[in-house]
PDB file of N, CA and C in Angstrom:
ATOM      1  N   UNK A   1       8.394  16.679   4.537  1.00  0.00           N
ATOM      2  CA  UNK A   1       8.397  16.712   3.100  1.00  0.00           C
ATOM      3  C   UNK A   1       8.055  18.111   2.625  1.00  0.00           C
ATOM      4  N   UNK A   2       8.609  18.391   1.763  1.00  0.00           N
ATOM      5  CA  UNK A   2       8.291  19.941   0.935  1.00  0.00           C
ATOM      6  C   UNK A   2       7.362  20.194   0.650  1.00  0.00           C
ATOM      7  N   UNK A   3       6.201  21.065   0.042  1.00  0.00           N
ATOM      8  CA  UNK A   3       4.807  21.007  -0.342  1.00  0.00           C
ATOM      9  C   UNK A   3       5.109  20.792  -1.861  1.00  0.00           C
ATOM     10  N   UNK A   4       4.015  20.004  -2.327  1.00  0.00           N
ATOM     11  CA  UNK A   4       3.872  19.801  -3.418  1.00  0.00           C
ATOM     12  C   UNK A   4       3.876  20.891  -4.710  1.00  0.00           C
ATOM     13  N   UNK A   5       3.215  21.810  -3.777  1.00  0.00           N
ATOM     14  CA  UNK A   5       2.689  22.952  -4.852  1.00  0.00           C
ATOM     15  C   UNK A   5       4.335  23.564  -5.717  1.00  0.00           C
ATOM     16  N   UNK A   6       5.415  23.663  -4.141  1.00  0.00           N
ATOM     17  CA  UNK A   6       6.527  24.413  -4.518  1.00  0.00           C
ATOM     18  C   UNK A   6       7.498  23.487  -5.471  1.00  0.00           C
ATOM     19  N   UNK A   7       7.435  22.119  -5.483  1.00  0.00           N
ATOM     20  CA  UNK A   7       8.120  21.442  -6.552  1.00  0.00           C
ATOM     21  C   UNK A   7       8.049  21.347  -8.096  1.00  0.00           C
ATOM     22  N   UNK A   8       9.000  20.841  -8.350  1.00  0.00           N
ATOM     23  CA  UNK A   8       8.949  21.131  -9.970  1.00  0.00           C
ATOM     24  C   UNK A   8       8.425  19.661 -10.396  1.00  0.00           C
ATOM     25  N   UNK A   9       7.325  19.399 -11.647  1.00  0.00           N
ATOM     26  CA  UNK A   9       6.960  18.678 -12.291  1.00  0.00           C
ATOM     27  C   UNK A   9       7.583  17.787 -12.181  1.00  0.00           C
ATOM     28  N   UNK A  10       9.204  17.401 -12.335  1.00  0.00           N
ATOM     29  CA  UNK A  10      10.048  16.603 -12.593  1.00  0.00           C
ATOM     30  C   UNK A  10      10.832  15.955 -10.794  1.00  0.00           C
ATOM     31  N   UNK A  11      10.388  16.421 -10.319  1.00  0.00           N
ATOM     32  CA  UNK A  11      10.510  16.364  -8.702  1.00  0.00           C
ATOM     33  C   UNK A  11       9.599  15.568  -8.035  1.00  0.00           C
ATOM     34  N   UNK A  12       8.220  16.073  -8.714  1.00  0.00           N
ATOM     35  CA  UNK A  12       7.221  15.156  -8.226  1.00  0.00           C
ATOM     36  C   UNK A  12       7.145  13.976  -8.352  1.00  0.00           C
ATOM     37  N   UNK A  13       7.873  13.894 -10.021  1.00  0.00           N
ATOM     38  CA  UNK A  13       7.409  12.463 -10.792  1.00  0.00           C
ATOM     39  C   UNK A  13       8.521  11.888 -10.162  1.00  0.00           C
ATOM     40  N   UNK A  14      10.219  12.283  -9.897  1.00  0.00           N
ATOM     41  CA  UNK A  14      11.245  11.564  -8.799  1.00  0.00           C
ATOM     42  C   UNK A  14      10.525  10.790  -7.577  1.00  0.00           C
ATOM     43  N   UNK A  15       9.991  12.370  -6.807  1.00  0.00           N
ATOM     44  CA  UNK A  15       9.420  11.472  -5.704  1.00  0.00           C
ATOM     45  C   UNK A  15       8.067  10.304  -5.615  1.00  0.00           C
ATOM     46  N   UNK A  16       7.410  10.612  -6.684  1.00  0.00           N
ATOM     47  CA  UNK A  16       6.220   9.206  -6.457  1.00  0.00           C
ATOM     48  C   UNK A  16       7.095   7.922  -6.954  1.00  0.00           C
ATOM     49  N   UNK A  17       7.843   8.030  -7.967  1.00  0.00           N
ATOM     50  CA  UNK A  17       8.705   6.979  -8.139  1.00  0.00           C
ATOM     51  C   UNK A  17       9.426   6.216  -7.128  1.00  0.00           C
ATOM     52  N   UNK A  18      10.167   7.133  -6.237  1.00  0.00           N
ATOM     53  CA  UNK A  18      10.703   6.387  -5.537  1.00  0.00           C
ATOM     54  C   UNK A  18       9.380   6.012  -4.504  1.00  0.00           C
ATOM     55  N   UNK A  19       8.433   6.419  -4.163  1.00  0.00           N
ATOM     56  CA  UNK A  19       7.597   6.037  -3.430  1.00  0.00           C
ATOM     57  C   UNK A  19       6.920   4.653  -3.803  1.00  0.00           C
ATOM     58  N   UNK A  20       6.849   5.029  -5.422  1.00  0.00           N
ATOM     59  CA  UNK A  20       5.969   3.685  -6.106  1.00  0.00           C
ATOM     60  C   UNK A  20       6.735   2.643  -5.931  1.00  0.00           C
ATOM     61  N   UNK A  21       8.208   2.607  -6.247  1.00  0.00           N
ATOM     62  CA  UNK A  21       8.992   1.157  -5.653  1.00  0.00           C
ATOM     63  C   UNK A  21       9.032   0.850  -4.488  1.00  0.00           C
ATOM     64  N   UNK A  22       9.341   2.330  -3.276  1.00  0.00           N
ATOM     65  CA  UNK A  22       9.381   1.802  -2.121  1.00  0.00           C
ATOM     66  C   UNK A  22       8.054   0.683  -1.673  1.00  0.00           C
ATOM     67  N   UNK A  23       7.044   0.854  -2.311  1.00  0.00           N
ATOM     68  CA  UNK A  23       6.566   0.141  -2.118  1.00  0.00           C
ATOM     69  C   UNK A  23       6.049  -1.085  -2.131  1.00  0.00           C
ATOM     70  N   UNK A  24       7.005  -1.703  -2.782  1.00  0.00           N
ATOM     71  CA  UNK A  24       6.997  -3.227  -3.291  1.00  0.00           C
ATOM     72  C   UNK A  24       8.240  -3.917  -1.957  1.00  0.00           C
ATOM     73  N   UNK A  25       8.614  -2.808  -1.073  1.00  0.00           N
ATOM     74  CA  UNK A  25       9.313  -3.376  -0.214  1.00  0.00           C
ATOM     75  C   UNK A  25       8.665  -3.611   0.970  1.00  0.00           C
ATOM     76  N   UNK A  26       7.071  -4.258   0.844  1.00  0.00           N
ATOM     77  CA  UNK A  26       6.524  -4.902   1.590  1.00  0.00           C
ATOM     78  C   UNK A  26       5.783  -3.399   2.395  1.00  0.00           C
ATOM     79  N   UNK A  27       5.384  -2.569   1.771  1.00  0.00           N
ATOM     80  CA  UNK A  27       5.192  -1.049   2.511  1.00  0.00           C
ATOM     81  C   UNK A  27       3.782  -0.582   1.532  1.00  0.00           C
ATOM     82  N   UNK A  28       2.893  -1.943   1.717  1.00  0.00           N
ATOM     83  CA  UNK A  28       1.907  -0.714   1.166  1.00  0.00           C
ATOM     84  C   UNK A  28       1.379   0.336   1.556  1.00  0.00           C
ATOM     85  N   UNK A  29       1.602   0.679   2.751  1.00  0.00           N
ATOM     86  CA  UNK A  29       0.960   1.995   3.427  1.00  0.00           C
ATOM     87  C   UNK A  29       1.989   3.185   2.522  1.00  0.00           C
ATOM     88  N   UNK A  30       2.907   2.904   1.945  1.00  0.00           N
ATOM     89  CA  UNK A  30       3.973   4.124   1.366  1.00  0.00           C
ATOM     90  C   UNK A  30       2.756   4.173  -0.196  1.00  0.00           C
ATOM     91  N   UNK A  31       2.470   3.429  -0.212  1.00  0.00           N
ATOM     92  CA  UNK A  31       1.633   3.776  -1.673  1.00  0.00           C
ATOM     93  C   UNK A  31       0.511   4.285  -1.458  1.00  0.00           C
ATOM     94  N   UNK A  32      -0.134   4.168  -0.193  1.00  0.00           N
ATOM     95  CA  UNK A  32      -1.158   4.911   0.137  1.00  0.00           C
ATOM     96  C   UNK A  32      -1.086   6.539   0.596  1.00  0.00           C
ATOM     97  N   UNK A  33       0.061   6.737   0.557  1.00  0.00           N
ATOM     98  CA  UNK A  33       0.494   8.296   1.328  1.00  0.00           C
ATOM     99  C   UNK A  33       1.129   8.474   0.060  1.00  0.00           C
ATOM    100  N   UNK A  34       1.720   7.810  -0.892  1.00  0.00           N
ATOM    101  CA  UNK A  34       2.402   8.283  -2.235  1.00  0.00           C
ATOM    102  C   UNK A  34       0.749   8.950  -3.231  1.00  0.00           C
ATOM    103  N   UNK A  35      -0.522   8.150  -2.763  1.00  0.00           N
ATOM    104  CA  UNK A  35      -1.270   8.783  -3.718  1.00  0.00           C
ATOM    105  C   UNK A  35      -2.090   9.778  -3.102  1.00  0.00           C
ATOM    106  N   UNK A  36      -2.031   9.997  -1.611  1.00  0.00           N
ATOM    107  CA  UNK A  36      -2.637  11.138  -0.522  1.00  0.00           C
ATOM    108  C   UNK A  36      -2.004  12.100  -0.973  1.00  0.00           C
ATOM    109  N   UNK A  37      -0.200  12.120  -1.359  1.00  0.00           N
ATOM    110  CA  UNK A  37       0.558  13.248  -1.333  1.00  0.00           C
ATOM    111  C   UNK A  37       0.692  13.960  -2.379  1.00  0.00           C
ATOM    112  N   UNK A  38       0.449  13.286  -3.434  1.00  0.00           N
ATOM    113  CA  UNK A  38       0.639  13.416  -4.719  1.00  0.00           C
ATOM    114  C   UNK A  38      -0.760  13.480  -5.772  1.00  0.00           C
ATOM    115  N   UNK A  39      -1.421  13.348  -5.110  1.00  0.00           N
ATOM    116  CA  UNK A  39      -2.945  13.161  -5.957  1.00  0.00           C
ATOM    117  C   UNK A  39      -3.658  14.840  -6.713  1.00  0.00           C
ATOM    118  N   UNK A  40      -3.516  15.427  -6.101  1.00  0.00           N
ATOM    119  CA  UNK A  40      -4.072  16.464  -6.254  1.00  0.00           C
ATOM    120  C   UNK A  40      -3.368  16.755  -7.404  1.00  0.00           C
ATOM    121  N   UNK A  41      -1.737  17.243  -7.000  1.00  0.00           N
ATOM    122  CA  UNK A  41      -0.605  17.568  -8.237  1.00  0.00           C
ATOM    123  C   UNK A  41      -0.866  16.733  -9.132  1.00  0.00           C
ATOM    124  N   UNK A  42      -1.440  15.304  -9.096  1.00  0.00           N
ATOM    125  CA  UNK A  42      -1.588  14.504 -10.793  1.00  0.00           C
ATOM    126  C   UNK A  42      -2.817  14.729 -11.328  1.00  0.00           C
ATOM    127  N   UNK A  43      -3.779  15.696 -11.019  1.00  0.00           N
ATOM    128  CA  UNK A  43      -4.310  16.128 -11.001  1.00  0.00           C
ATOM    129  C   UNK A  43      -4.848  17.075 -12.310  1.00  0.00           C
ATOM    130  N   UNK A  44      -3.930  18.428 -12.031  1.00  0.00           N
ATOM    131  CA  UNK A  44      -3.788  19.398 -12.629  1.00  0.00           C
ATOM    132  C   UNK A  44      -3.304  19.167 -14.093  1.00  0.00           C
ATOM    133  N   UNK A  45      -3.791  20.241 -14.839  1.00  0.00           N
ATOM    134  CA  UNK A  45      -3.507  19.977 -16.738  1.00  0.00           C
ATOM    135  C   UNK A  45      -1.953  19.965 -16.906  1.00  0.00           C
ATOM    136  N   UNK A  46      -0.913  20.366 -16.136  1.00  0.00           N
ATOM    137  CA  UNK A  46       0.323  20.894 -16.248  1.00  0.00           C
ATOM    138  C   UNK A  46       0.857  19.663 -15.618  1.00  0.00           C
ATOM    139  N   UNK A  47       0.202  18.300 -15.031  1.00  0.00           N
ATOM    140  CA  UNK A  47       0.923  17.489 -14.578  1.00  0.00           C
ATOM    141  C   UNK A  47       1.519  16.112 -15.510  1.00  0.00           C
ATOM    142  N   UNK A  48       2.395  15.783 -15.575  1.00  0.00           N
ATOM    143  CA  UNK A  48       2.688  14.944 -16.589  1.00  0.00           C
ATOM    144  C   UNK A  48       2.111  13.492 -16.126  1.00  0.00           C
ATOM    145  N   UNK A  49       1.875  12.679 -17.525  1.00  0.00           N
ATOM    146  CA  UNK A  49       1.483  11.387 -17.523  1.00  0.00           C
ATOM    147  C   UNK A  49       1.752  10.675 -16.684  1.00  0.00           C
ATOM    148  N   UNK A  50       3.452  10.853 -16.880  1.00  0.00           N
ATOM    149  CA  UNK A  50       4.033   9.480 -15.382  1.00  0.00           C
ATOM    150  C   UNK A  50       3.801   9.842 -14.212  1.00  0.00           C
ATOM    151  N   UNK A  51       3.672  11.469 -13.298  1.00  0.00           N
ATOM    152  CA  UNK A  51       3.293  11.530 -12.168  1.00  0.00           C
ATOM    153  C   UNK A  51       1.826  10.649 -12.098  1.00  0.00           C
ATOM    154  N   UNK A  52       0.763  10.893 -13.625  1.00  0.00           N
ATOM    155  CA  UNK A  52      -0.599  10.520 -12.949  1.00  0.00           C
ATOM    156  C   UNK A  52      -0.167   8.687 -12.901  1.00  0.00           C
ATOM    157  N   UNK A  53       0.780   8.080 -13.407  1.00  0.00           N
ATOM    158  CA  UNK A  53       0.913   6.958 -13.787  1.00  0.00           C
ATOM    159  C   UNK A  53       1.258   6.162 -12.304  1.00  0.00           C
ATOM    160  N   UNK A  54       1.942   6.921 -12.169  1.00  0.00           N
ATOM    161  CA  UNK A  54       3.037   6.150 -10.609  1.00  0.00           C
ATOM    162  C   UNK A  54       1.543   6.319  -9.324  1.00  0.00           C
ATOM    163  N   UNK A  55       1.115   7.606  -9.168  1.00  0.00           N
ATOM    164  CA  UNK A  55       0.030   7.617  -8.439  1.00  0.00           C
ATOM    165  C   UNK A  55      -1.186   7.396  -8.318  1.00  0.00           C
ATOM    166  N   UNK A  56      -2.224   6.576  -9.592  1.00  0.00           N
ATOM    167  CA  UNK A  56      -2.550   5.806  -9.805  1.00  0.00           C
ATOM    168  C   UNK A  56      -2.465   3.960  -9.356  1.00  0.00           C
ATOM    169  N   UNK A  57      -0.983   3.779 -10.008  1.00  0.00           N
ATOM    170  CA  UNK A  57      -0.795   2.635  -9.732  1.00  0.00           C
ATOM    171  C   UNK A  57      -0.543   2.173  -8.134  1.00  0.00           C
ATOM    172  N   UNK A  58       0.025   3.109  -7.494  1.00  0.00           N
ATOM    173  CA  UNK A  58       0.335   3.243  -6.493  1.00  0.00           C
ATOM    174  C   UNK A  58      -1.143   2.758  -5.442  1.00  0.00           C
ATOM    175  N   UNK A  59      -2.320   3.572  -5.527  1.00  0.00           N
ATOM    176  CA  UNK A  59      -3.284   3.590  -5.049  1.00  0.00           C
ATOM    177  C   UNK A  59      -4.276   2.300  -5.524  1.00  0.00           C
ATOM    178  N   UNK A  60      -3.292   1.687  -6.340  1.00  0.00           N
ATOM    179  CA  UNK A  60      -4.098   0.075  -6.901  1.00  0.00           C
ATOM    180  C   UNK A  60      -3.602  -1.157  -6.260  1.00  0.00           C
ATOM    181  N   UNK A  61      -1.876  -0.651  -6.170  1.00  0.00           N
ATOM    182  CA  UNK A  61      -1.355  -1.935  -5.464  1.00  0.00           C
ATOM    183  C   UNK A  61      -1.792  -1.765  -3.687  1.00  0.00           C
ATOM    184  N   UNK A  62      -2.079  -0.604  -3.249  1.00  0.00           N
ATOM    185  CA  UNK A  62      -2.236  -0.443  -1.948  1.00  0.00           C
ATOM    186  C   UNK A  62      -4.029  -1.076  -2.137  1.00  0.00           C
ATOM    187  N   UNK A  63      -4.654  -1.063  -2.453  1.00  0.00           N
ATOM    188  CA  UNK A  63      -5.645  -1.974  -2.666  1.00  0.00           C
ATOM    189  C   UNK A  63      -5.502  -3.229  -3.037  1.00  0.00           C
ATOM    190  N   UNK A  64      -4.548  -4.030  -3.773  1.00  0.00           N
ATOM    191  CA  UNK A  64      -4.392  -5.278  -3.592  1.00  0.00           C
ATOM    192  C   UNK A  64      -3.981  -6.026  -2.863  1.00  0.00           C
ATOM    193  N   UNK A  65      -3.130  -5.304  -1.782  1.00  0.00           N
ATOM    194  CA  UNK A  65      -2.789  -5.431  -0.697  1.00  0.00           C
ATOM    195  C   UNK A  65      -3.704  -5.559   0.308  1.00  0.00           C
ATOM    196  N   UNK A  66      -4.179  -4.685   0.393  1.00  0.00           N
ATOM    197  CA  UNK A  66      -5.883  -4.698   1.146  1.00  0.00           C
ATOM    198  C   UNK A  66      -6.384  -5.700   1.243  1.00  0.00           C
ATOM    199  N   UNK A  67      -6.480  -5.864   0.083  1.00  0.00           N
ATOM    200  CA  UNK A  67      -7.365  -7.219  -0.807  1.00  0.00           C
ATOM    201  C   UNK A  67      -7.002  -8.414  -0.039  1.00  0.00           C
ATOM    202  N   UNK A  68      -5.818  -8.383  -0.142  1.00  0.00           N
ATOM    203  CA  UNK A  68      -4.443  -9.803   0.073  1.00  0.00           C
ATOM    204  C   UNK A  68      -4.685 -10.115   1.460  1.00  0.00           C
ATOM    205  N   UNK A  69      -4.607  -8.829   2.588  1.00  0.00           N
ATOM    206  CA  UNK A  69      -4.333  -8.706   3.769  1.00  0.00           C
ATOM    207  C   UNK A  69      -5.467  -9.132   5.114  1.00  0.00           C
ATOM    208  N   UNK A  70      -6.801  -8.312   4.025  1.00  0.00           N
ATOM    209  CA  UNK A  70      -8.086  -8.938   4.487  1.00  0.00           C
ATOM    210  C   UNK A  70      -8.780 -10.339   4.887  1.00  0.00           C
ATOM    211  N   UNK A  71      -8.852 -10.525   3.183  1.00  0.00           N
ATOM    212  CA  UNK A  71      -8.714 -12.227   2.900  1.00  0.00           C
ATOM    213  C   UNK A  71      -7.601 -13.131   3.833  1.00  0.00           C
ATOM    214  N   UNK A  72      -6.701 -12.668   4.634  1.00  0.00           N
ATOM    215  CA  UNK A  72      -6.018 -13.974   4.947  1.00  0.00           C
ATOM    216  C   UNK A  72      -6.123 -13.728   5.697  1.00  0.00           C
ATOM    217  N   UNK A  73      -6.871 -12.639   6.591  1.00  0.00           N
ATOM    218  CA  UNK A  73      -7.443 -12.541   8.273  1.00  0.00           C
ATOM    219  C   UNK A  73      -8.223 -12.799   7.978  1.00  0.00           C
ATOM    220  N   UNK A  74      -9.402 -13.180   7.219  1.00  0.00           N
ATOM    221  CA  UNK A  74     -10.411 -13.772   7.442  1.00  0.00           C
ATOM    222  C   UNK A  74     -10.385 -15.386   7.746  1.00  0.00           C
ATOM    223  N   UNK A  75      -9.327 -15.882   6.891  1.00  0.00           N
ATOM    224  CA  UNK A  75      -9.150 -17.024   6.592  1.00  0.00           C
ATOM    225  C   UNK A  75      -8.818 -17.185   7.879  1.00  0.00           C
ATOM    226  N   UNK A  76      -7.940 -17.064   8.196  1.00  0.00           N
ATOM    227  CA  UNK A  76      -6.804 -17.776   9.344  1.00  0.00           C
ATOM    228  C   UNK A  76      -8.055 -17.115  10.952  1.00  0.00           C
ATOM    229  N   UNK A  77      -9.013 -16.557  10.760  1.00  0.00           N
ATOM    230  CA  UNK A  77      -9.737 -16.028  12.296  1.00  0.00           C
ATOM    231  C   UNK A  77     -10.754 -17.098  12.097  1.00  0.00           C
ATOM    232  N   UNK A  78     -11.057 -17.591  11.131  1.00  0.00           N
ATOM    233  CA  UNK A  78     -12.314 -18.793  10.732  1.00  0.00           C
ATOM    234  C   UNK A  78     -11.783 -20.220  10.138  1.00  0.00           C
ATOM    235  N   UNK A  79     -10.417 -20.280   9.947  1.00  0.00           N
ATOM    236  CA  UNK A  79      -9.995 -21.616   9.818  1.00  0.00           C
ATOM    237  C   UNK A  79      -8.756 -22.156  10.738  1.00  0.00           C
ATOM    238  N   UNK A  80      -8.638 -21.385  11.852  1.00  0.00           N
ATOM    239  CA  UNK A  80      -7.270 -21.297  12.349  1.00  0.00           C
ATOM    240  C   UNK A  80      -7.283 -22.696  13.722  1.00  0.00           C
ATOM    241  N   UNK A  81      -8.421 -23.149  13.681  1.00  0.00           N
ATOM    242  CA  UNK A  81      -8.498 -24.107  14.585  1.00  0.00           C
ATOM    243  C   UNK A  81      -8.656 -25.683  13.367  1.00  0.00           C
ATOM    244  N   UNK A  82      -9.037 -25.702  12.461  1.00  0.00           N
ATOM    245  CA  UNK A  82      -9.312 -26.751  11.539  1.00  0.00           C
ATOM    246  C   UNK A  82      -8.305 -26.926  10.918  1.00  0.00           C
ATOM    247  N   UNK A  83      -6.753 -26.194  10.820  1.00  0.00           N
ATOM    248  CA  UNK A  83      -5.174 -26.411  10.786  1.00  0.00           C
ATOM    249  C   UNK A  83      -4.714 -27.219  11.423  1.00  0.00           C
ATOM    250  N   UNK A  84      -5.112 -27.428  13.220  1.00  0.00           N
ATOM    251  CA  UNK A  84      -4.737 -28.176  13.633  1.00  0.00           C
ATOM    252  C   UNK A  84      -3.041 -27.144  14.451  1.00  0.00           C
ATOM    253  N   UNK A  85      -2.060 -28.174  14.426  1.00  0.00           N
ATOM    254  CA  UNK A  85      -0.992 -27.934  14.583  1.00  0.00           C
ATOM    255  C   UNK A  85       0.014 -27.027  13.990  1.00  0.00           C
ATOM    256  N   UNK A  86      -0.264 -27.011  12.237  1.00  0.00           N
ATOM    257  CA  UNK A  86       0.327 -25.820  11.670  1.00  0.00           C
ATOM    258  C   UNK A  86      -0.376 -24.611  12.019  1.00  0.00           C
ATOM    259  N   UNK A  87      -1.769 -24.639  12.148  1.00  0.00           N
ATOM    260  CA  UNK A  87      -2.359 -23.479  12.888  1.00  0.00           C
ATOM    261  C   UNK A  87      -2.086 -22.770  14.306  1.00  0.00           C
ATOM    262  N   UNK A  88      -1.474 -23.612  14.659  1.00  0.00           N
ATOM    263  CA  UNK A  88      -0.990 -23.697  16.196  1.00  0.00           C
ATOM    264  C   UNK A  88       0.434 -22.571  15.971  1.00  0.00           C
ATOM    265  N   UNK A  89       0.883 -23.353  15.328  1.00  0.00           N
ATOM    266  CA  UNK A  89       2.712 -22.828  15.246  1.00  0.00           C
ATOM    267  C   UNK A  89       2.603 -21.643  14.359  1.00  0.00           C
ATOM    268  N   UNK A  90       1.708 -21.384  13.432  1.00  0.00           N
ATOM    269  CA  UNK A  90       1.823 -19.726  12.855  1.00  0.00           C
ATOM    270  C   UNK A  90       0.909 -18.734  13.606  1.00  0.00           C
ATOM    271  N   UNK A  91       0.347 -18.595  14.985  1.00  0.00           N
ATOM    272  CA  UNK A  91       0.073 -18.387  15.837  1.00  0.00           C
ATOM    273  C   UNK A  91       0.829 -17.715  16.797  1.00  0.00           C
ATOM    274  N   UNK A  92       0.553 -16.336  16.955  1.00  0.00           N
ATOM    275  CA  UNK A  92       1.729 -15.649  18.060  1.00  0.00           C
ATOM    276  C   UNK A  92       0.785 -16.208  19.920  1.00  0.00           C
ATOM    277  N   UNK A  93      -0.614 -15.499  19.882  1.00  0.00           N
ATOM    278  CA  UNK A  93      -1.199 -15.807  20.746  1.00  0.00           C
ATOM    279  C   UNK A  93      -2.145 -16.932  20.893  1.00  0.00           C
ATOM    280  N   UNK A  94      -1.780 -17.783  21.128  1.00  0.00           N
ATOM    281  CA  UNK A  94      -3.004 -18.968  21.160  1.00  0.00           C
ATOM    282  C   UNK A  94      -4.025 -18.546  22.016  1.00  0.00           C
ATOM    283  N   UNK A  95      -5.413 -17.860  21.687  1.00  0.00           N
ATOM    284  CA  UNK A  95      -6.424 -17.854  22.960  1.00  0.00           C
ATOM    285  C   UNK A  95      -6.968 -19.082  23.640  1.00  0.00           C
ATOM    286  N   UNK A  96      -6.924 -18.532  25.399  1.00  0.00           N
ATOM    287  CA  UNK A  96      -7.596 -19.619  26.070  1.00  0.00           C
ATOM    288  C   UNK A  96      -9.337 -19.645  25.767  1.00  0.00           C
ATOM    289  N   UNK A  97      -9.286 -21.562  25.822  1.00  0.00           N
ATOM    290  CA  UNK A  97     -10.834 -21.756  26.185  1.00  0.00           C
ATOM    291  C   UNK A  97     -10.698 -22.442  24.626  1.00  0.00           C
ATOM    292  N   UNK A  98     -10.422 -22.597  23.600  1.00  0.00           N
ATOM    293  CA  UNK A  98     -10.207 -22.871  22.330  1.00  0.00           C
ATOM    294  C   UNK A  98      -9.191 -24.339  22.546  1.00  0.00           C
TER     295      UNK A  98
END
């Protein structure tokens, strides 16, 4: 990727955009590197609204994701035997001794 510094205002706000959708394609880690890459540049007084907008939001849905991703490993490592059989079948490794 190009450095941030050398792009134009209107380049930046292209690329977090496409970053900010790419990431609804099941890629929250792209929203987490969309607001690593871009954070600083939304930053600055010369940066426009929608760059700070897209990279912002970006760094919220990659936290709800978090959120989402956590919670259902918790769930499924502490309820995954009290499923029974559907617990069984969404199961790649069944551990022995269980």
């Amino acid at each position: 990727m190009p450095k941030v510094d050398k792009m134009t205002p209107e380049e930046q706000v292209s690329i977090s955009k496409k970053m900010f959708y790419g990431g609804f394609a099941f890629l929250p880690l792209l929203w987490l590197v969309n607001f690593l890459y871009l954070f600083r540049a939304s930053q600055q007084r010369t940066a426009p609204r929608e760059l700070r907008r897209y990279v912002y939001m970006s760094l919220g849905g990659c936290i709800v994701w978090f959120v989402i991703l956590t919670t259902w490993y918790a769930l499924f490592v502490n309820k995954r035997i009290t499923w029974g059989a559907v617990g069984d079948k969404i199961t790649v490794v069944i551990p022995k001794g269980i």
